[in-house]
C-alpha atoms as a PDB file:
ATOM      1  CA  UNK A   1     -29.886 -22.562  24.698  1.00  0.00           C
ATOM      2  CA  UNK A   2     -28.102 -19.140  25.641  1.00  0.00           C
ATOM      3  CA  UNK A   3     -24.690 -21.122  25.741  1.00  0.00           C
ATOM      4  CA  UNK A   4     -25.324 -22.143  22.464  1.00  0.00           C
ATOM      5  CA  UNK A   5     -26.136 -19.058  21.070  1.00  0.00           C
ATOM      6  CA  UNK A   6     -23.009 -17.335  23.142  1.00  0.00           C
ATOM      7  CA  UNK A   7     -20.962 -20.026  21.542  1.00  0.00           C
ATOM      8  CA  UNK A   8     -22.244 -19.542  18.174  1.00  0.00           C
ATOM      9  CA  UNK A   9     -21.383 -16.167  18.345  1.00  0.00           C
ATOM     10  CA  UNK A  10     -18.538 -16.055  19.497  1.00  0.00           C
ATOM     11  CA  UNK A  11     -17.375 -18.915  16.926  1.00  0.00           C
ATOM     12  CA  UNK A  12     -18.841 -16.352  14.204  1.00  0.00           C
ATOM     13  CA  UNK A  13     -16.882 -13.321  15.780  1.00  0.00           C
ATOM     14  CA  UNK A  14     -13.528 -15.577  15.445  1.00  0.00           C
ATOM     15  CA  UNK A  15     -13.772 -16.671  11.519  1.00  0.00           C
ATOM     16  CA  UNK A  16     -15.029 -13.123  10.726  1.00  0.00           C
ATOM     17  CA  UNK A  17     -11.957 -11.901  12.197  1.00  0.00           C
ATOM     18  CA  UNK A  18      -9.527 -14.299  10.907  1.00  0.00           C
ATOM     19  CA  UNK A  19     -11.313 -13.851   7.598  1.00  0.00           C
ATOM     20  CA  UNK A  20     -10.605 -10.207   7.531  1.00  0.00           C
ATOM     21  CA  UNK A  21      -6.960 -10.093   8.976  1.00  0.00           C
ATOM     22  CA  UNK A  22      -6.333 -13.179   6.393  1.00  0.00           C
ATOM     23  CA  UNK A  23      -7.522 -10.792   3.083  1.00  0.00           C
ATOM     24  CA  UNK A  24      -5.346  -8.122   4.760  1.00  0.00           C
ATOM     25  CA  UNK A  25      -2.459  -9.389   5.448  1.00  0.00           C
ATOM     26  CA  UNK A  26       0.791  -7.752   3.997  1.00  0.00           C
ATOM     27  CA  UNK A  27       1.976  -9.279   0.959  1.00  0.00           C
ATOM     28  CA  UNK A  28       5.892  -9.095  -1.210  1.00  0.00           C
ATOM     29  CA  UNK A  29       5.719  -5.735  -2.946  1.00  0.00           C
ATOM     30  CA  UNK A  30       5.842  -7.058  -6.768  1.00  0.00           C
ATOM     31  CA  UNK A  31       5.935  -4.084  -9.678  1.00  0.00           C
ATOM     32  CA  UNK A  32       3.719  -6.384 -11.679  1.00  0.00           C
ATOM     33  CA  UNK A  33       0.937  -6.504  -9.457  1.00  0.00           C
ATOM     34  CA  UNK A  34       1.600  -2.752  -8.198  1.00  0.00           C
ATOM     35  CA  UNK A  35       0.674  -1.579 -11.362  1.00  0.00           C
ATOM     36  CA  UNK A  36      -1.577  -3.957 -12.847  1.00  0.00           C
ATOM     37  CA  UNK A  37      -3.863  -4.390  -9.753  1.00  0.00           C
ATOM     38  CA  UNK A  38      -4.553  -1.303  -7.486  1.00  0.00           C
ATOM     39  CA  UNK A  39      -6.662  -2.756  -4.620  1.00  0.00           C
ATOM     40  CA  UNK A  40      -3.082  -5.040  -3.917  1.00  0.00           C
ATOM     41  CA  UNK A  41      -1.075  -1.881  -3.392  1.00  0.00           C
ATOM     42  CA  UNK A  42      -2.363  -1.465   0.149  1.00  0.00           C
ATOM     43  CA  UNK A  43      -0.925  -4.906   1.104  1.00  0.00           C
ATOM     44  CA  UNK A  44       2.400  -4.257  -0.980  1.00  0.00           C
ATOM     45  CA  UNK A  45       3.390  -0.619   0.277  1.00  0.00           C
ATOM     46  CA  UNK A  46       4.595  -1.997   3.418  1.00  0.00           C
ATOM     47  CA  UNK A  47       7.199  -4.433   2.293  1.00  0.00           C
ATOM     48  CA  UNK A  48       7.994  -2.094  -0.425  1.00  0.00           C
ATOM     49  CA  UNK A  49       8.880   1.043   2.321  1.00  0.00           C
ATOM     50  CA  UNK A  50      10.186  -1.409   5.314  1.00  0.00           C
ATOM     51  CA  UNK A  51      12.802  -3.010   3.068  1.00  0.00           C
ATOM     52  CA  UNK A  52      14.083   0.310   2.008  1.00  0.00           C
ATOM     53  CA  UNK A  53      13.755  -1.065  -2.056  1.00  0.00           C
ATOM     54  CA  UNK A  54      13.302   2.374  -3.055  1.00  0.00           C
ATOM     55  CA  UNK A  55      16.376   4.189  -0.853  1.00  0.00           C
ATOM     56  CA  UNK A  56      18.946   6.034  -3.613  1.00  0.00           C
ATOM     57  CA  UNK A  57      17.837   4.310  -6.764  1.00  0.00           C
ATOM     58  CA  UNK A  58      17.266   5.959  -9.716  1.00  0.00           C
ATOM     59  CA  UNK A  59      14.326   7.920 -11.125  1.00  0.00           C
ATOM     60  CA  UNK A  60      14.327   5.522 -14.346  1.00  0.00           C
ATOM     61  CA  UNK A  61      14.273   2.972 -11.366  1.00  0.00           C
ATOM     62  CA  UNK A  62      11.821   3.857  -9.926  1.00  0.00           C
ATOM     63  CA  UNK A  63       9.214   4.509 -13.009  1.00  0.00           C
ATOM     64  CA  UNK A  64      10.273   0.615 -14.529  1.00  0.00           C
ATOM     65  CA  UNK A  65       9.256  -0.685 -10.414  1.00  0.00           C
ATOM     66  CA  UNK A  66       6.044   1.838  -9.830  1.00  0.00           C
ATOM     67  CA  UNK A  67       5.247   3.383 -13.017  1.00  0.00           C
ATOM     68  CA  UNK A  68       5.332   6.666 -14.545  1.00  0.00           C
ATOM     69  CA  UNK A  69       2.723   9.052 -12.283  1.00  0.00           C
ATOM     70  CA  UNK A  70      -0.040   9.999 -14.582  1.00  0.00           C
ATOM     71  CA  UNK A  71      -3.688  11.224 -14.817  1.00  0.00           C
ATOM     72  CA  UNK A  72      -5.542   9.135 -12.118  1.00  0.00           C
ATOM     73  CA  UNK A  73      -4.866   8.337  -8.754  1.00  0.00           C
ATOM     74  CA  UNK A  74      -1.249   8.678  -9.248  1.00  0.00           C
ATOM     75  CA  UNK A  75       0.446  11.843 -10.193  1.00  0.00           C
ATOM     76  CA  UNK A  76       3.414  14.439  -9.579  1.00  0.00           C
ATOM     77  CA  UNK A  77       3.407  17.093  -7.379  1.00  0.00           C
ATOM     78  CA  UNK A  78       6.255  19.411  -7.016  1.00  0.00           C
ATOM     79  CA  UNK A  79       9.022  16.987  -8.745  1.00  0.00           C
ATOM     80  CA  UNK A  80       7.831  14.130  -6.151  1.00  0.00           C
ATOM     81  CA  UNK A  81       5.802  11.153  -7.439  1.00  0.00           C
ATOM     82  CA  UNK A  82       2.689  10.460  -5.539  1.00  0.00           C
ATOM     83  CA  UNK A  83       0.972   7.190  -5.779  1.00  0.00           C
ATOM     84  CA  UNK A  84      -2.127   6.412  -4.402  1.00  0.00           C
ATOM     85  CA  UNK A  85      -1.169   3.425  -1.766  1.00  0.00           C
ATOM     86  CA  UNK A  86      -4.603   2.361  -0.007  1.00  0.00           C
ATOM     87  CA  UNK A  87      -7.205   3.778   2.576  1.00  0.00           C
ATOM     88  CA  UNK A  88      -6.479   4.094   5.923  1.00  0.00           C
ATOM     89  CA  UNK A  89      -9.696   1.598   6.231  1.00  0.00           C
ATOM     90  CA  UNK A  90     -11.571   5.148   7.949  1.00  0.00           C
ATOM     91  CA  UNK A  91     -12.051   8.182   5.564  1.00  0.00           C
ATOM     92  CA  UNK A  92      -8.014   9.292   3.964  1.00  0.00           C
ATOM     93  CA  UNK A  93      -6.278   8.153   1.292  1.00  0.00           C
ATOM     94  CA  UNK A  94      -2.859   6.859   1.678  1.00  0.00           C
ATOM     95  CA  UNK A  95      -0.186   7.628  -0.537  1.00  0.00           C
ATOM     96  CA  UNK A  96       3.402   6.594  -1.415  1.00  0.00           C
ATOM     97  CA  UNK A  97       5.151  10.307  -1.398  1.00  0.00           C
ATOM     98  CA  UNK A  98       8.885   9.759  -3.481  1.00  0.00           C
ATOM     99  CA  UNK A  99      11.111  12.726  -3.272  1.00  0.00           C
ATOM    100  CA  UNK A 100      13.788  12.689  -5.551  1.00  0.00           C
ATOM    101  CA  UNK A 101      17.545  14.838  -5.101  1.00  0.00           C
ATOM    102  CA  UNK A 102      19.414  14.735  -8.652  1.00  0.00           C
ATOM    103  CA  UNK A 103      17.399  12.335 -10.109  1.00  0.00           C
ATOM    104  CA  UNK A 104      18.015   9.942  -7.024  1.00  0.00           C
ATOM    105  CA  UNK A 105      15.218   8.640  -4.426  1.00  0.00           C
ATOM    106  CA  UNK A 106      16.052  11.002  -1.164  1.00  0.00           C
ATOM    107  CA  UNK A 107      13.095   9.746   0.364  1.00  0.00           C
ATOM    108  CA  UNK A 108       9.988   7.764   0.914  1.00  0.00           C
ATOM    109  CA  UNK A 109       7.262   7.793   2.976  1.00  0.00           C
ATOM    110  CA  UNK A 110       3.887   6.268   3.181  1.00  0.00           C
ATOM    111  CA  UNK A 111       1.491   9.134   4.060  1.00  0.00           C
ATOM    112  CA  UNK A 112      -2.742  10.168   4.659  1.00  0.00           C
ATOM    113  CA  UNK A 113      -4.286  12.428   2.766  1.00  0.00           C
END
């Protein structure tokens, strides 16, 4: 009976896992879904900052892939456009931090709170 119930639970420890890593899994950064659906931007940010897609485009760019920053999550802060990007699954918010030079991306980085 205990090997059963050691079995059972382990089988149970293994699909919640795979469950979990499965729902959180990185997925292609798309503008559509980064601005339509917020709770997919935490699986989007890192294809969108590993493949560079941001690195010296333009500001007009960047607002027709992310969206303008407004009232909300998003916003600007000092001439850089913040956008809220996720948890980091404990207590911060993460954020997408662009920092534009002459109305060019300079850089990016995917930051806590």
């Amino acid at each position: 009976m205990n090997r059963k119930l050691l079995l059972l639970s382990f089988v149970a420890i293994v699909a919640s896992v795979s469950v979990y890593a499965y729902r959180n899994r990185d997925i292609p950064f798309t503008s559509e879904g980064w601005k339509s659906d917020f709770s997919q931007r935490p699986r989007m940010v890192s294809d969108l900052v590993s493949n560079r897609m941001l690195d010296g485009v333009s500001r007009a760019h960047v607002e027709r892939m992310l969206g303008v920053p407004s009232n909300g999550p998003d916003s600007i802060i000092a001439g850089r456009y913040v956008y809220w990007a996720g948890t980091d699954g404990v207590i911060d918010d993460m954020w997408l931090e662009v920092t534009f030079v002459e109305d060019r991306v300079a850089d990016v980085r995917h930051v806590p709170d």
